[in-house]
C-alpha atoms as a PDB file:
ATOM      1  CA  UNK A   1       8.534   5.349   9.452  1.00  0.00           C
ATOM      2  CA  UNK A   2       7.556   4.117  12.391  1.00  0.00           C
ATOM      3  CA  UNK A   3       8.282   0.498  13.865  1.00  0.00           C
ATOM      4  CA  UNK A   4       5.357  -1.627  15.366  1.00  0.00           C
ATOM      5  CA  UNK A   5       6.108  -1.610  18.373  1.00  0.00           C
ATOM      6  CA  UNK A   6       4.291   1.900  18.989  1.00  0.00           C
ATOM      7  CA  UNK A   7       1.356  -0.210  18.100  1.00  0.00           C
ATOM      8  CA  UNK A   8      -0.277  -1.655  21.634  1.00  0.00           C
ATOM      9  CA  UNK A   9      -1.595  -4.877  19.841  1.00  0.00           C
ATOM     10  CA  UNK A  10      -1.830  -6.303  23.978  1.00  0.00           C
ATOM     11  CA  UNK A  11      -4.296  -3.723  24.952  1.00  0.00           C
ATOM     12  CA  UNK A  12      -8.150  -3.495  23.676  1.00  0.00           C
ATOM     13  CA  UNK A  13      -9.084  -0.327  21.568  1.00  0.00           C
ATOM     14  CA  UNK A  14     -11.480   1.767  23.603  1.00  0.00           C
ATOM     15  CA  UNK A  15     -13.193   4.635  22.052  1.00  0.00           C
ATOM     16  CA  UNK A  16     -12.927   7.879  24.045  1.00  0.00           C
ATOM     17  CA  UNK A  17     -14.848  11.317  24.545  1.00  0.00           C
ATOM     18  CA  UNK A  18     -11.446  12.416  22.563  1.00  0.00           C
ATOM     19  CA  UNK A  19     -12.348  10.195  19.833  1.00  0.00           C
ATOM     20  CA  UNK A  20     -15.859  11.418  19.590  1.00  0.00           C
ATOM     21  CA  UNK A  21     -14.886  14.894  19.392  1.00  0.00           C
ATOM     22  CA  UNK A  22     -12.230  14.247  17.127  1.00  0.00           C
ATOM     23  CA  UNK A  23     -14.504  12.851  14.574  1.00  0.00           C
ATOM     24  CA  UNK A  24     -17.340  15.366  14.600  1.00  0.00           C
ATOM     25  CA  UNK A  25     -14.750  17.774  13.826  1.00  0.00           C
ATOM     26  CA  UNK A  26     -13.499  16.134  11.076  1.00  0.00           C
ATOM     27  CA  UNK A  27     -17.206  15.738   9.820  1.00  0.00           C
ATOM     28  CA  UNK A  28     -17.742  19.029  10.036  1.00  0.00           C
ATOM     29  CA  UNK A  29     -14.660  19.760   7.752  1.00  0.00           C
ATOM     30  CA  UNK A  30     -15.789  17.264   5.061  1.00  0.00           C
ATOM     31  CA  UNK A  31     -18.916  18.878   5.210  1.00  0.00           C
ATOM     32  CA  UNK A  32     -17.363  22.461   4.261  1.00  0.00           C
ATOM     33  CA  UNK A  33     -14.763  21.140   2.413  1.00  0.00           C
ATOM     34  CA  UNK A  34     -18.392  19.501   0.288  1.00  0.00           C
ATOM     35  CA  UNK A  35     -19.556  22.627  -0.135  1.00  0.00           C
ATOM     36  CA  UNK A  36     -16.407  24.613  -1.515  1.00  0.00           C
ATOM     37  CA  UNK A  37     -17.217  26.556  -5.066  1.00  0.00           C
ATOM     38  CA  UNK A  38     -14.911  28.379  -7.511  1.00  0.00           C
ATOM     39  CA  UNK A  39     -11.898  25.733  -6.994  1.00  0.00           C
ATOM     40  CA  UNK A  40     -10.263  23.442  -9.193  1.00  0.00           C
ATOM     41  CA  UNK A  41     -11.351  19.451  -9.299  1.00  0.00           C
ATOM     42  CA  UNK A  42      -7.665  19.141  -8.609  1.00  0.00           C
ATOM     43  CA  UNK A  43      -7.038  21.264  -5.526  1.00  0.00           C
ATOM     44  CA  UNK A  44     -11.243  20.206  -4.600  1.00  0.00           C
ATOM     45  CA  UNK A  45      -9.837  15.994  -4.553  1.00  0.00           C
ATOM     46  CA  UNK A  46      -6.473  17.125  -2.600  1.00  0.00           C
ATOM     47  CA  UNK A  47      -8.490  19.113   0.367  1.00  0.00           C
ATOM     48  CA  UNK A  48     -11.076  16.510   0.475  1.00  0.00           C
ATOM     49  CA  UNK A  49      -8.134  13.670   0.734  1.00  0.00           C
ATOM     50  CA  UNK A  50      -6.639  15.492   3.426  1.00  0.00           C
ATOM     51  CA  UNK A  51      -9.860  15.998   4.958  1.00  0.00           C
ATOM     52  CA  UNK A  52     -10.107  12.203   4.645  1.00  0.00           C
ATOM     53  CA  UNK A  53      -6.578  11.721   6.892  1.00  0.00           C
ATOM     54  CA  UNK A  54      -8.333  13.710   9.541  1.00  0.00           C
ATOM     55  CA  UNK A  55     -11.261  11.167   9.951  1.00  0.00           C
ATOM     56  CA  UNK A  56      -9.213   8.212  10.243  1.00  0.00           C
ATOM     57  CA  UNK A  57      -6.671   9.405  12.108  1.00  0.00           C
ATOM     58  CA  UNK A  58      -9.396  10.813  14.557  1.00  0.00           C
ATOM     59  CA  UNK A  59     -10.275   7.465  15.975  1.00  0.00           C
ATOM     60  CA  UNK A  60      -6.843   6.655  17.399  1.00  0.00           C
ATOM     61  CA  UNK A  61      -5.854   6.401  20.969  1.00  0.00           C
ATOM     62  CA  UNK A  62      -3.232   8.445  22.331  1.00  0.00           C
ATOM     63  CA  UNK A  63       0.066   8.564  22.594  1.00  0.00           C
ATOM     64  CA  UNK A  64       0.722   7.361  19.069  1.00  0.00           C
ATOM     65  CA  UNK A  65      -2.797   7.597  17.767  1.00  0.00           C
ATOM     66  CA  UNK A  66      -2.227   7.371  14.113  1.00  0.00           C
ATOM     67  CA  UNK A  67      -1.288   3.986  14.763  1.00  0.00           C
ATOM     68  CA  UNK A  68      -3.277   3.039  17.700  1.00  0.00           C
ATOM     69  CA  UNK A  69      -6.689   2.598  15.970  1.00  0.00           C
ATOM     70  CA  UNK A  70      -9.358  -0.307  15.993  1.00  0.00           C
ATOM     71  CA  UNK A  71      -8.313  -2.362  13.334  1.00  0.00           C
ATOM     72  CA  UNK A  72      -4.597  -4.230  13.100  1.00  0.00           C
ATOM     73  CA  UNK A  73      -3.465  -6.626  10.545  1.00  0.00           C
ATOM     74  CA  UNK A  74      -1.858 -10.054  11.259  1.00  0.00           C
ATOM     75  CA  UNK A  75       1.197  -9.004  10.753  1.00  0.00           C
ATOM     76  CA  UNK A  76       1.111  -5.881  12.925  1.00  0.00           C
ATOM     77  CA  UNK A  77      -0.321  -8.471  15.721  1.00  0.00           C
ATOM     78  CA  UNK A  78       2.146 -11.215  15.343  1.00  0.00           C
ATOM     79  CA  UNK A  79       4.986  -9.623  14.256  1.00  0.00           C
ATOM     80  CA  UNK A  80       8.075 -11.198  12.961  1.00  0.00           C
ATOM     81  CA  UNK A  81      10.820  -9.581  14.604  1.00  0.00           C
ATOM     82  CA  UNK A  82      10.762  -5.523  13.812  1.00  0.00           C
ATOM     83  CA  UNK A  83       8.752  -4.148  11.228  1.00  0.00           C
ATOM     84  CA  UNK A  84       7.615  -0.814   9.808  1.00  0.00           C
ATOM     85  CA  UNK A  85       3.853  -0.312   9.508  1.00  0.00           C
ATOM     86  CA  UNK A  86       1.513   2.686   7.608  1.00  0.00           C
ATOM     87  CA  UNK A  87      -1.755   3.792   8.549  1.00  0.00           C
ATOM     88  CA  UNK A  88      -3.726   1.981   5.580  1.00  0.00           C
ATOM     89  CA  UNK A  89      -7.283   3.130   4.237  1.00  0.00           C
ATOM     90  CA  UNK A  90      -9.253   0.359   4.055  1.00  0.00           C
ATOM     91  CA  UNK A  91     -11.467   2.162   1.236  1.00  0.00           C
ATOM     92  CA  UNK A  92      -8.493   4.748  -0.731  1.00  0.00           C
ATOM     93  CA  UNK A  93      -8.933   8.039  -0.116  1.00  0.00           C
ATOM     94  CA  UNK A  94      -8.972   8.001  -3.910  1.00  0.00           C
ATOM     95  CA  UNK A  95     -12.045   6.209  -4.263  1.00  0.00           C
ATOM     96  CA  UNK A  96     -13.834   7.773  -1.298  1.00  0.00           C
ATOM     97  CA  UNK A  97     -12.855  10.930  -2.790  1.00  0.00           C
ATOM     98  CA  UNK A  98     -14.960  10.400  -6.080  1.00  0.00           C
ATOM     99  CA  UNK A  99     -17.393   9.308  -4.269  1.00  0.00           C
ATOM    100  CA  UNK A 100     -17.721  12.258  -2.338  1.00  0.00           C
ATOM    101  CA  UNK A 101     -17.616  14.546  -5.266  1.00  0.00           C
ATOM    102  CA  UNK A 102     -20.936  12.101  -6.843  1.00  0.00           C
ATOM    103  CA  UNK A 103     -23.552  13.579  -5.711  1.00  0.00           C
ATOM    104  CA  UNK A 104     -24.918  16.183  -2.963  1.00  0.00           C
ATOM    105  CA  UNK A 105     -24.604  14.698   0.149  1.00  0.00           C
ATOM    106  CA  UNK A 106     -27.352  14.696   3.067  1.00  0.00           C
ATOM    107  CA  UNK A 107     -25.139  14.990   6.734  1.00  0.00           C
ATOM    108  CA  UNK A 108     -26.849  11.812   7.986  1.00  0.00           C
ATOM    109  CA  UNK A 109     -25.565   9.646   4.931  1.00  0.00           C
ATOM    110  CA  UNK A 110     -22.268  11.507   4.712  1.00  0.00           C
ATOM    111  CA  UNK A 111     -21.768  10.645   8.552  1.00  0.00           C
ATOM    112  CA  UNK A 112     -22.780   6.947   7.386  1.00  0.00           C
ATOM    113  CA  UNK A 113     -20.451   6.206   4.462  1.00  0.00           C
ATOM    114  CA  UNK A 114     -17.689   7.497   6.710  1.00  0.00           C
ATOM    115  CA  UNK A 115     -18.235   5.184   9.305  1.00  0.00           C
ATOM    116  CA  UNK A 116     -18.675   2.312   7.030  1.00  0.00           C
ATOM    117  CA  UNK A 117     -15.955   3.160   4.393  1.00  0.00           C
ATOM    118  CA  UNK A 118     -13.706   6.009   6.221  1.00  0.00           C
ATOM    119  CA  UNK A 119     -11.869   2.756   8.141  1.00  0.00           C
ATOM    120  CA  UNK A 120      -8.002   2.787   8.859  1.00  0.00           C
ATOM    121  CA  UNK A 121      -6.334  -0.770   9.397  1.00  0.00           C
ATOM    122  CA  UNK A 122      -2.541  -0.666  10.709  1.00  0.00           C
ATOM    123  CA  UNK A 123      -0.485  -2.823   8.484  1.00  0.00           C
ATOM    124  CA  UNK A 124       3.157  -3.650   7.764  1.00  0.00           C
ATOM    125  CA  UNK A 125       4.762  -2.098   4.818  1.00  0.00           C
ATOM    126  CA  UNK A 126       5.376  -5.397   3.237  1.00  0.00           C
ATOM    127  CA  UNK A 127       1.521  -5.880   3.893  1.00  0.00           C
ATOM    128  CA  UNK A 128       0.853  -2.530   2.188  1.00  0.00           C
ATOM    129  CA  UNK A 129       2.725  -3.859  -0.801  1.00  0.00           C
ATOM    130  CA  UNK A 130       0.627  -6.823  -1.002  1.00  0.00           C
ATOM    131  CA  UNK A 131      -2.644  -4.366  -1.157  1.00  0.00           C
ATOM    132  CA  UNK A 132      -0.867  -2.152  -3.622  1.00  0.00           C
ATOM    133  CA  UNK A 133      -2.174  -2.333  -7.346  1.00  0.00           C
ATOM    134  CA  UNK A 134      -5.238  -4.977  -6.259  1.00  0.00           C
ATOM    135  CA  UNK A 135      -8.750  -3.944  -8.251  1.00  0.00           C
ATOM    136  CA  UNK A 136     -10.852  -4.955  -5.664  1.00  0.00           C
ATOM    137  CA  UNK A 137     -11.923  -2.449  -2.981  1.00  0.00           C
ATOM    138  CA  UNK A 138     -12.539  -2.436   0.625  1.00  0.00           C
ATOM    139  CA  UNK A 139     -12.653  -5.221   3.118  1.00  0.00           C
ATOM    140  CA  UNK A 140     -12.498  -7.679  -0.130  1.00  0.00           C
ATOM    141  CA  UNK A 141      -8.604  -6.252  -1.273  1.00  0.00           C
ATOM    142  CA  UNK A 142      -7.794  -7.870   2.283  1.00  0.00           C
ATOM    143  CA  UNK A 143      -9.077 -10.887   1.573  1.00  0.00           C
ATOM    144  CA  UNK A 144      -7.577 -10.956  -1.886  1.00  0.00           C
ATOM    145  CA  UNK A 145      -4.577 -10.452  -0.672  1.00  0.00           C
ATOM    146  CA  UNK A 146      -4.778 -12.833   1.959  1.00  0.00           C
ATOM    147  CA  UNK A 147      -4.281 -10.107   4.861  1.00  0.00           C
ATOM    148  CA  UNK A 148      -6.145 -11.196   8.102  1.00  0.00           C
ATOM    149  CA  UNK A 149      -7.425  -8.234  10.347  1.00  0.00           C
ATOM    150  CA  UNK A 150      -7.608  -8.113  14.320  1.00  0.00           C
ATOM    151  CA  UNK A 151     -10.477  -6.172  16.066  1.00  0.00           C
ATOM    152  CA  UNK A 152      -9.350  -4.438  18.773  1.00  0.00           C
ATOM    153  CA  UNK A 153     -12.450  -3.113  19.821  1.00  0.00           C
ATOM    154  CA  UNK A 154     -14.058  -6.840  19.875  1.00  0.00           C
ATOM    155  CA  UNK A 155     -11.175  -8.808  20.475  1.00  0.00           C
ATOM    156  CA  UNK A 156     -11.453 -11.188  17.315  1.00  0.00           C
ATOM    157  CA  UNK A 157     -10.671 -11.799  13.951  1.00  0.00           C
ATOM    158  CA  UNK A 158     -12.392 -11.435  10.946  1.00  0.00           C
ATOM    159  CA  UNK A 159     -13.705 -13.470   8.236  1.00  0.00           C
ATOM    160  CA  UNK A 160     -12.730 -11.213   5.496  1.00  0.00           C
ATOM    161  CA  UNK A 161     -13.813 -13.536   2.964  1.00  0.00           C
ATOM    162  CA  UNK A 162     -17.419 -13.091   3.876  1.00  0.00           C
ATOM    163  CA  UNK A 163     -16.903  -9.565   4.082  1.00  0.00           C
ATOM    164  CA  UNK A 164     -19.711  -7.451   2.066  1.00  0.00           C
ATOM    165  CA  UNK A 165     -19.593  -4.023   3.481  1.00  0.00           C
ATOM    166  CA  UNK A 166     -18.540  -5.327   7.202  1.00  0.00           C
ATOM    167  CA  UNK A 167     -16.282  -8.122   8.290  1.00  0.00           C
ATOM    168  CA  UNK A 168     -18.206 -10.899   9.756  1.00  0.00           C
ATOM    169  CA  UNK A 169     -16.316 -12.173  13.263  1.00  0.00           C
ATOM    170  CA  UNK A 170     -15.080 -15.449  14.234  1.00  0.00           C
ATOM    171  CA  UNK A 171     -12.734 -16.632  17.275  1.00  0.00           C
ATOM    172  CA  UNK A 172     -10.402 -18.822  15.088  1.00  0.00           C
ATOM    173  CA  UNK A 173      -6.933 -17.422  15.279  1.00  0.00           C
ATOM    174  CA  UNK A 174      -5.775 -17.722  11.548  1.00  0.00           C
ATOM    175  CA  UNK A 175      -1.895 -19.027  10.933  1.00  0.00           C
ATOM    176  CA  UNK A 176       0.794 -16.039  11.663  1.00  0.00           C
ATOM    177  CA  UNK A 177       1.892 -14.920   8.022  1.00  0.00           C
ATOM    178  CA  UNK A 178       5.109 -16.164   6.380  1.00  0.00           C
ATOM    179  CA  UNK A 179       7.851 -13.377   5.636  1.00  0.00           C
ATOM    180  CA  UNK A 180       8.385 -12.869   2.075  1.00  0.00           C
ATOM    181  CA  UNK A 181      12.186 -13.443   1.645  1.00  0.00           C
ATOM    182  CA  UNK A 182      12.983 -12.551  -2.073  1.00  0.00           C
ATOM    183  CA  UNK A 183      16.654 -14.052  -1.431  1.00  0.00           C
ATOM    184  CA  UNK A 184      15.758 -17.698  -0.968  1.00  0.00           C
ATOM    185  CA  UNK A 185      13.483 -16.855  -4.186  1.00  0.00           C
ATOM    186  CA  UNK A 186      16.085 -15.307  -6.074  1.00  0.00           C
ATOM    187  CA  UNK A 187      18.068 -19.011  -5.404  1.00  0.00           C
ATOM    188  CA  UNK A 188      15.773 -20.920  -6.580  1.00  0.00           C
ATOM    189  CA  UNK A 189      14.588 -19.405  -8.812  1.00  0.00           C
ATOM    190  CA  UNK A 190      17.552 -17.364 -11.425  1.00  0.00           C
ATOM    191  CA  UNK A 191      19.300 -19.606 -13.076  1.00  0.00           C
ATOM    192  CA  UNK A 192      22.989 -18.365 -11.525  1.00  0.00           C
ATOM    193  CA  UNK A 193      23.903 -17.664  -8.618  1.00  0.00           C
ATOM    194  CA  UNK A 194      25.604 -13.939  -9.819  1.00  0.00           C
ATOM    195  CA  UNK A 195      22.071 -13.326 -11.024  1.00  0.00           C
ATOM    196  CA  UNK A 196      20.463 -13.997  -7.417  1.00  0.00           C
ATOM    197  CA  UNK A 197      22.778 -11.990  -6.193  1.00  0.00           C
ATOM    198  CA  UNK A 198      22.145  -8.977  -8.832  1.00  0.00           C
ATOM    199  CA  UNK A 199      17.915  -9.520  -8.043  1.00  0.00           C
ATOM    200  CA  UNK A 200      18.635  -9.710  -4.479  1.00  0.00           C
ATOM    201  CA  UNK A 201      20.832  -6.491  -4.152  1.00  0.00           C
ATOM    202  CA  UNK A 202      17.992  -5.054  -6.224  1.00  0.00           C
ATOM    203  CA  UNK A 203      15.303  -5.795  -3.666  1.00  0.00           C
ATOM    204  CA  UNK A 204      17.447  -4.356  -0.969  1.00  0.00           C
ATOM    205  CA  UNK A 205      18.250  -1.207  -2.210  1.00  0.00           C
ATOM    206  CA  UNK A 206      14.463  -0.805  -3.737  1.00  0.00           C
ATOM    207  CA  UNK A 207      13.682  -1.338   0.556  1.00  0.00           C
ATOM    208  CA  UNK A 208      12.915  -5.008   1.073  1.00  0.00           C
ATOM    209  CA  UNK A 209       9.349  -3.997   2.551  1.00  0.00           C
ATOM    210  CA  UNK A 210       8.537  -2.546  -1.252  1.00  0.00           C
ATOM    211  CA  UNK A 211       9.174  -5.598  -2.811  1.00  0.00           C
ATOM    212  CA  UNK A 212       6.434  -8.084  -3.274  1.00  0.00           C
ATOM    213  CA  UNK A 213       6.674 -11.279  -5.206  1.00  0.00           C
ATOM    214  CA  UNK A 214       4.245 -12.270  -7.063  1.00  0.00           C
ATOM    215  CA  UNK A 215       3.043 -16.025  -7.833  1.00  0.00           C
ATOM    216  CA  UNK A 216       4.006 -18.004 -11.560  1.00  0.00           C
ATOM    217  CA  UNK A 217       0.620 -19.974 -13.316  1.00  0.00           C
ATOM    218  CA  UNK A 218       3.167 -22.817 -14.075  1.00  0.00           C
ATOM    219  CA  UNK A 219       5.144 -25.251 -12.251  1.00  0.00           C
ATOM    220  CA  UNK A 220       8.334 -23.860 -13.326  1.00  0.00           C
ATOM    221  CA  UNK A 221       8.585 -21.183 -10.978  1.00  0.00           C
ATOM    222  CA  UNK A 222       6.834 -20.214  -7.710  1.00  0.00           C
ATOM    223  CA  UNK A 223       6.870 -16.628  -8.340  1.00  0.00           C
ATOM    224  CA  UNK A 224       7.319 -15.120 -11.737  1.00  0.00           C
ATOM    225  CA  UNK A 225       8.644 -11.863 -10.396  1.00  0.00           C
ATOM    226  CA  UNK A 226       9.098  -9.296  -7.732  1.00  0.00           C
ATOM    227  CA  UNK A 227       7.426  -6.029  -8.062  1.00  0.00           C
ATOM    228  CA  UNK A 228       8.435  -2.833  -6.246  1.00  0.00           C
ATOM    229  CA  UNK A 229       5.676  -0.493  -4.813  1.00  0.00           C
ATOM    230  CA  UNK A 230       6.271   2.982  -3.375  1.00  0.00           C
ATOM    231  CA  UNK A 231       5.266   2.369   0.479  1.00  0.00           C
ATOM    232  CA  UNK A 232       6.393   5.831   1.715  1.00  0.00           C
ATOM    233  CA  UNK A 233       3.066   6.997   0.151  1.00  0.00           C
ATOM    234  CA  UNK A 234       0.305   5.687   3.014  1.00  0.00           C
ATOM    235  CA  UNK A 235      -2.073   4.367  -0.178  1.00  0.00           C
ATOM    236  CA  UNK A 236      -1.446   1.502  -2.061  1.00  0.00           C
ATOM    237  CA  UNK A 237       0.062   2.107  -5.396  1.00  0.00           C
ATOM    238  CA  UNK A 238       0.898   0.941  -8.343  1.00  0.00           C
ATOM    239  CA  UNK A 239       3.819  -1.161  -8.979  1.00  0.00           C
ATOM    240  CA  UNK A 240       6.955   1.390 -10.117  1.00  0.00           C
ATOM    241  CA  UNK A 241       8.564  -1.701 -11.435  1.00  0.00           C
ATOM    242  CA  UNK A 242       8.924  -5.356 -12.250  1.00  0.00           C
ATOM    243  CA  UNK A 243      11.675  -7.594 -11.421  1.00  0.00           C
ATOM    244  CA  UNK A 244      11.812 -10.538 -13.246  1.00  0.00           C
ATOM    245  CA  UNK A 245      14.275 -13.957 -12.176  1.00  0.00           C
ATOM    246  CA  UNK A 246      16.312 -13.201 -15.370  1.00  0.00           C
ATOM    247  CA  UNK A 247      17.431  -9.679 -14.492  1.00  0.00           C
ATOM    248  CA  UNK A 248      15.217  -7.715 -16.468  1.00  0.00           C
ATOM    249  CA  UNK A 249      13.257  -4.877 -15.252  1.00  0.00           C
ATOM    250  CA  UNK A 250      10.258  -3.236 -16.554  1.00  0.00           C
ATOM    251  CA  UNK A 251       9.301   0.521 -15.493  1.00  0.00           C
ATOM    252  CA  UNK A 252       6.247   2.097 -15.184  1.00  0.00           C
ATOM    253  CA  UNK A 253       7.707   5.275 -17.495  1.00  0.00           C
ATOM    254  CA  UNK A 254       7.403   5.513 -20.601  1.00  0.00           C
ATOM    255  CA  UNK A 255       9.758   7.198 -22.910  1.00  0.00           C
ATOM    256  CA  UNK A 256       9.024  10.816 -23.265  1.00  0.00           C
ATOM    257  CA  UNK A 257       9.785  10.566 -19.447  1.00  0.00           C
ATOM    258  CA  UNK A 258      13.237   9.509 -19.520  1.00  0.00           C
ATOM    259  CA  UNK A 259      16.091  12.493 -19.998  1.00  0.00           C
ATOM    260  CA  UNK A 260      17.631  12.476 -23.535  1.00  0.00           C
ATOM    261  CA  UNK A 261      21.110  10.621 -22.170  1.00  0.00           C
ATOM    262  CA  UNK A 262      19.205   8.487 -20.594  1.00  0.00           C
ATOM    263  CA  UNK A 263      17.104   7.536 -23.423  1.00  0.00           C
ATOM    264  CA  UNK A 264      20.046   7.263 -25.757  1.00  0.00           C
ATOM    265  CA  UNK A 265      21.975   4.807 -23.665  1.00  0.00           C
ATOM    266  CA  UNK A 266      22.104   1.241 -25.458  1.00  0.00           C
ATOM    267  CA  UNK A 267      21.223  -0.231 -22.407  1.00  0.00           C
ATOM    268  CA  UNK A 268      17.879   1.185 -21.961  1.00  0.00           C
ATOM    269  CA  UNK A 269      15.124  -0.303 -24.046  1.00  0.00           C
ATOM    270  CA  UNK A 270      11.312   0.231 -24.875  1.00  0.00           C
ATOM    271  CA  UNK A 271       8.542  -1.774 -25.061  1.00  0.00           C
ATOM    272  CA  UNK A 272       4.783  -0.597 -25.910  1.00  0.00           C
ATOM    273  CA  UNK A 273       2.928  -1.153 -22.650  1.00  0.00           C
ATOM    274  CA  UNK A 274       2.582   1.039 -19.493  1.00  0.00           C
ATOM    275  CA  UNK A 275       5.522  -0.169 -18.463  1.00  0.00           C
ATOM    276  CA  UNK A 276       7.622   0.567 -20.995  1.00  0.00           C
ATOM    277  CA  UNK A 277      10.893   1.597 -20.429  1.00  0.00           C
ATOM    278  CA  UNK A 278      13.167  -1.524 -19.436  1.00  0.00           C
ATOM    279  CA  UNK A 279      16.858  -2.972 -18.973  1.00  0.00           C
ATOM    280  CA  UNK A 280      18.547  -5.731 -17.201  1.00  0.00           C
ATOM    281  CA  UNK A 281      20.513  -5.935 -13.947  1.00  0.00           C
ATOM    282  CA  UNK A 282      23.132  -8.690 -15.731  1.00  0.00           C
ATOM    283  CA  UNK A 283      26.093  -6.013 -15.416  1.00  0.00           C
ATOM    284  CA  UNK A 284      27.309  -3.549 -12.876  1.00  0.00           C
ATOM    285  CA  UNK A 285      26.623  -0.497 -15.770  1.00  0.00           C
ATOM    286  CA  UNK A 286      22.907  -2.667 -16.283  1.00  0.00           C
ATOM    287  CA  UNK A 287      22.690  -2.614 -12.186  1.00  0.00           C
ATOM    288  CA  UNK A 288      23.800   1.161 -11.737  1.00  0.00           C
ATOM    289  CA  UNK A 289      21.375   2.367 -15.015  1.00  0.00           C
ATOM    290  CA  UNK A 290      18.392  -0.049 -13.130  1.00  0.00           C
ATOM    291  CA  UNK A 291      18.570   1.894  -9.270  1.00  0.00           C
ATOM    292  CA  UNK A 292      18.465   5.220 -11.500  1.00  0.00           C
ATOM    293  CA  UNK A 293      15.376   4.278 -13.801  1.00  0.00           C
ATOM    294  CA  UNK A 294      13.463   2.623 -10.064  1.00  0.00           C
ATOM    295  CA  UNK A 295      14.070   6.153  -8.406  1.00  0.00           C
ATOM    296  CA  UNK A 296      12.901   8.608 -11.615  1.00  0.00           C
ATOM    297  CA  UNK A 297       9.797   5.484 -11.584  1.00  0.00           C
ATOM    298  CA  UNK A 298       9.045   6.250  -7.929  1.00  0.00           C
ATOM    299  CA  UNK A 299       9.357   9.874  -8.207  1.00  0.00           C
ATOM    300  CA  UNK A 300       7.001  10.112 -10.244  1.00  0.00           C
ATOM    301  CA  UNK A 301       4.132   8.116  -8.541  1.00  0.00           C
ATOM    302  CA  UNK A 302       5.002  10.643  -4.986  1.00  0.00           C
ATOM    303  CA  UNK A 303       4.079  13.248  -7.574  1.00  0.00           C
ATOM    304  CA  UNK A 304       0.826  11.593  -8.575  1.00  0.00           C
ATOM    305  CA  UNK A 305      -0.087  11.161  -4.635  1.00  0.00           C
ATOM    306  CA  UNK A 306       1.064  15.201  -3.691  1.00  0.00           C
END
């Protein structure tokens, strides 16, 4: 994964002949790819998403285009210290997708939702977490998630909060974001301190940049949780599982996913929700059992994505 310093936040994003070329070919494949008959829904969404790749990644400037595009994130732009960044679609290639499949699609319009809603923004993978799982769509899961966004091309920031399709610009620099540290949470907030430790290992082997914590409603607790996102897949996800102060961890898997000695271990338990396999990180067998449930969870959302 790449770091961001491939990412030449200093220079202004100029759009080339390259570019322009780039994109019409990626139009045209759309196009075809539109018109395809006799093939699955299945293998029709994974060409088109693919397809979809191709048009973002057309507008970036060489040498490292994929991540040399028009649109940066805060934290790609005033970095704290090194940090790995995705290629993020502003509009998922899941939702565009559907979209595309709607309706028949004049070449004028087609050209026009992609240039409106076929937008990359380079983020940091604990950025993409943030997005990950968020119901809103576009521009607006930005400002939900309290992600500001740099224009290269203009040289300004956005007022994603008064975004509705296209980010409105102003000059005021907003505040560079605060790193999420989960191990000054996990102090304050478990109740031991071999119970931090436990949550904290947790986070690190998950990949710090997957975990995200996630604010409490009460004054008890800042944050309620941690959840841990698959950020190797370049679209937000959903959460493959929830960390909670007191050690226990819920899955997204359910049962009739887990392998019979698995299932049978006393340490596993189930719970009727879509997360519903859990257990608890309080001992070293709890802790060992916990990595191997996280990895068969995130296995199986790469398999939803492929």
């Amino acid at each position: 994964m790449p770091d961001v310093a491939v990412v030449r936040t200093d220079q202004p994003y100029v759009a080339d002949q390259t570019v322009e070329k780039n994109r019409a070919r990626a139009l045209r494949l759309i196009q075809q790819l539109l018109g395809l008959t006799g093939v699955t829904c299945q293998h029709h969404r994974e060409q088109l998403s693919i397809a979809l790749w191709k048009w973002t990644e057309a507008e970036g400037i060489a040498p490292y285009a994929k991540y040399n595009t028009r649109f940066i994130s805060a934290g790609v732009k005033n970095p704290v210290g090194p940090a790995s960044i995705n290629h993020e679609h502003v509009w998922t290639r899941k939702d565009l997708t559907t979209q595309l499949l709607g309706k028949r699609w004049e070449p004028d319009a087609l050209e026009a939702l992609l240039v409106e809603q076929g937008v990359a923004c380079i983020v940091t993978v604990e950025e993409h977490g943030q997005l990950s799982g968020r119901k809103e769509t576009g521009w607006q899961r930005y400002a939900a998630a309290g992600i500001d966004v740099w224009d290269r091309q203009t040289g300004n920031w956005f007022d994603i909060a008064a975004v509705a399709p296209g980010p409105a610009e102003t000059t005021a620099e907003p505040p560079a974001p605060e790193p999420l540290t989960i191990a000054e949470l996990a102090a304050s907030e478990c109740r031991t301190p071999a119970m931090a430790e436990a949550v904290t290992r947790f986070a690190k082997i998950a990949g710090w940049q997957l975990a995200v914590a996630v604010p409490s409603n009460t004054a008890a607790a800042r944050h309620k949780y941690y959840r841990v996102h698959d950020t190797l897949v370049e679209e937000p996800t959903r959460a493959a599982a929830y960390v909670h102060w007191t050690g226990k961890v819920d899955y997204a898997l359910q049962a009739t996913d887990l392998p019979p000695a698995l299932l049978q271990d006393p340490l596993v338990g189930t719970l009727k929700s879509p997360y519903g396999v859990t257990t608890n990180l309080s001992t070293a067998e709890g802790f060992d059992l916990g990595c191997e449930l996280l990895a068969l969870a995130l296995e199986q959302i790469r398999d939803e994505d492929a």
